[in-house]
N, C-alpha and C. Protein backbone atom coordinates (compact mmCIF):
# COMPACT_ATOMS: atom_id res chain seq x y z
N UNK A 1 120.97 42.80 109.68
CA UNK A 1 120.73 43.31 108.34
C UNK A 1 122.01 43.99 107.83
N UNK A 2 122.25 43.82 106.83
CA UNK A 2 123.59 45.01 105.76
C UNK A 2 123.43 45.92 105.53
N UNK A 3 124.35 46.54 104.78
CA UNK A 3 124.71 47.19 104.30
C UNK A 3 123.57 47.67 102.62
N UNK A 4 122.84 49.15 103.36
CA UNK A 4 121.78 49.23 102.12
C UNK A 4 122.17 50.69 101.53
N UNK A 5 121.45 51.14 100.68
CA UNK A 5 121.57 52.44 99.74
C UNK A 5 121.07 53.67 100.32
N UNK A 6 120.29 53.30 101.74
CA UNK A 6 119.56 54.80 102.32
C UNK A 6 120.38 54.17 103.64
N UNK A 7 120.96 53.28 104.18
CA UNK A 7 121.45 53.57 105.74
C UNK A 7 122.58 54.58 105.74
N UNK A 8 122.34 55.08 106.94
CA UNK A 8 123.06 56.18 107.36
C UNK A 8 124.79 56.11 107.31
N UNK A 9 125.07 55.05 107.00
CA UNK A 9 126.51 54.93 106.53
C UNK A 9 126.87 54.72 105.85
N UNK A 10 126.31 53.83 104.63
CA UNK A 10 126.26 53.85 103.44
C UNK A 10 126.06 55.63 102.78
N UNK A 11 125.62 56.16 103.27
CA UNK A 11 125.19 57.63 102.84
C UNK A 11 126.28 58.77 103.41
N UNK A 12 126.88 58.63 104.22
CA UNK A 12 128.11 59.50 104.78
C UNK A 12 129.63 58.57 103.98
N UNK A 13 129.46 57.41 103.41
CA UNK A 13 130.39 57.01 102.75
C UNK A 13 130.22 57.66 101.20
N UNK A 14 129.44 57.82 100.39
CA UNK A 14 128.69 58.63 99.64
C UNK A 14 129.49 60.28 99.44
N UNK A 15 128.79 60.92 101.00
CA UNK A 15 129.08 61.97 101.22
C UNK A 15 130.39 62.32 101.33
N UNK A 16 131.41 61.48 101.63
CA UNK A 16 132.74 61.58 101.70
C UNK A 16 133.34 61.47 100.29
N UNK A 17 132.93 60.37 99.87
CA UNK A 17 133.29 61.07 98.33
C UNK A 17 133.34 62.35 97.27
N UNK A 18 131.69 62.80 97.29
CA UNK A 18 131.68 64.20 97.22
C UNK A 18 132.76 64.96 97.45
N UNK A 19 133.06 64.98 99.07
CA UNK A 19 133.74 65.86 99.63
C UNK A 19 135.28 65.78 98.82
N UNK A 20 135.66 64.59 97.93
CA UNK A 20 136.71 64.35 97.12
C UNK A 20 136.63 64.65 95.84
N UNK A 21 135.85 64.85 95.70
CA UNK A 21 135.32 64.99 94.18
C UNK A 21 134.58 63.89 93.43
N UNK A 22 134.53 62.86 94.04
CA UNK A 22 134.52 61.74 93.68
C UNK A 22 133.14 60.84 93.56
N UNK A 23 132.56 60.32 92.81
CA UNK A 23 131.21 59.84 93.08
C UNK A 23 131.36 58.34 92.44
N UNK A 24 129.96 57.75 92.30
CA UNK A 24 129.76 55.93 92.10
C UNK A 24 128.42 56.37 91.48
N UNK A 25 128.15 55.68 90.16
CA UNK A 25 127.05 55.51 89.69
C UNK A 25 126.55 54.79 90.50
N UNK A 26 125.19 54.84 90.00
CA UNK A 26 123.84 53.88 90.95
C UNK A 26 124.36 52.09 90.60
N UNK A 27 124.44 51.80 89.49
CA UNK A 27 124.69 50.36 89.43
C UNK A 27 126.42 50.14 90.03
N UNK A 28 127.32 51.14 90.33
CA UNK A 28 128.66 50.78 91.31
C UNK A 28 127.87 50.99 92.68
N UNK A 29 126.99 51.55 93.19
CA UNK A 29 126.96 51.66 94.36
C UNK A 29 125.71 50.26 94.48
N UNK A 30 125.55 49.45 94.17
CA UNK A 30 124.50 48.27 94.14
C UNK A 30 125.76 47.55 94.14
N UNK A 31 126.38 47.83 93.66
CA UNK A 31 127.92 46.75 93.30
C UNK A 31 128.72 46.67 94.77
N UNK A 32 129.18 47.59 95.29
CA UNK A 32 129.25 47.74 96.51
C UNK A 32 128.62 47.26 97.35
N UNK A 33 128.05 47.90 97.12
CA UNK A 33 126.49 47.07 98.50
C UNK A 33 126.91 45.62 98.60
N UNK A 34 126.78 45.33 97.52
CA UNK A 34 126.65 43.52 97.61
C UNK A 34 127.81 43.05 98.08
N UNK A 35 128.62 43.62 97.95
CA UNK A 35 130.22 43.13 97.93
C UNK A 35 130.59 43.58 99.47
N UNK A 36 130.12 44.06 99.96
CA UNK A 36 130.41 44.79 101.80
C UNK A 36 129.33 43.76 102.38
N UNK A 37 128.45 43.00 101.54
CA UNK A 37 127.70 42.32 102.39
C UNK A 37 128.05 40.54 102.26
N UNK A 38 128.63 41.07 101.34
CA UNK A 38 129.21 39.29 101.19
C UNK A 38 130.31 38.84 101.98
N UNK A 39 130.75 37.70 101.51
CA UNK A 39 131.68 37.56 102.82
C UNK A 39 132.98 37.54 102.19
N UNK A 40 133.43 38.80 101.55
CA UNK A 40 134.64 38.98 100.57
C UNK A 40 135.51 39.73 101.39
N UNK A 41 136.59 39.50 101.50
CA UNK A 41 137.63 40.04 102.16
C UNK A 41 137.89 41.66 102.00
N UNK A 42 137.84 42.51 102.17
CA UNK A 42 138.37 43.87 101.65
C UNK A 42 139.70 44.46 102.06
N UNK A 43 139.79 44.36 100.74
CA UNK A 43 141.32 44.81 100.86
C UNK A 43 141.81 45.84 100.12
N UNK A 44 143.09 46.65 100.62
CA UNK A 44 143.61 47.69 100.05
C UNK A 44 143.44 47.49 98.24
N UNK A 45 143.96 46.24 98.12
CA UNK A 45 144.07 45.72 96.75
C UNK A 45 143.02 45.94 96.15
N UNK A 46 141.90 45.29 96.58
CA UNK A 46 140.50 45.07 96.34
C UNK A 46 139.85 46.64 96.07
N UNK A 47 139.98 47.40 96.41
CA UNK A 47 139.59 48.54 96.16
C UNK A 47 140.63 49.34 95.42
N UNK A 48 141.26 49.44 95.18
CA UNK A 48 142.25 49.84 93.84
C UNK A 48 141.73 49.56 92.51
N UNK A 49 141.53 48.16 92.96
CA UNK A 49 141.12 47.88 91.72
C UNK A 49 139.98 48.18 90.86
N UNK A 50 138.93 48.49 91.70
CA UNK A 50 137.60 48.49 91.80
C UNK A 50 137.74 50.03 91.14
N UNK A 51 138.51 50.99 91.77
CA UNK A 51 138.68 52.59 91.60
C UNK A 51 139.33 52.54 90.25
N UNK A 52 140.21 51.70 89.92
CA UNK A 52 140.92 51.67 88.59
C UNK A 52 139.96 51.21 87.34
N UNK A 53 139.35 49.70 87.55
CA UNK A 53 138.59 49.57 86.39
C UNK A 53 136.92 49.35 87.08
N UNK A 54 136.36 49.98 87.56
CA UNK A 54 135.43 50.32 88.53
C UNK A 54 134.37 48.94 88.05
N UNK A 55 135.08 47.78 88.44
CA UNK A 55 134.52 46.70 88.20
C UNK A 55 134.88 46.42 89.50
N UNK A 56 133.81 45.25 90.14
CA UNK A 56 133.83 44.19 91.13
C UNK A 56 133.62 42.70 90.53
């Protein structure tokens, strides 16, 4: 099974943001989800981008 919205790592990834100041609306964190469960490469790039125009 993946990557969901209540597992325990999905939720300390969450929490680490906080701890930055930093948060994800509910429809970026569904966006995520899907995208950690697909079979998409992640990359430094890939998340820049995502943080810049918080699109996937």
């Amino acid at each position: 099974m993946g990557l969901t919205v209540e597992s325990k790592e999905f939720q300390q990834v969450l929490h680490n943001l906080r701890l930055e100041n930093m948060s994800l609306s509910t429809e970026l964190q569904k966006r995520v989800i899907r995208l950690v469960n697909s079979d998409v490469t992640i990359t430094p790039e890939l998340i820049k981008r995502i943080v810049q125009h918080g699109k996937i």
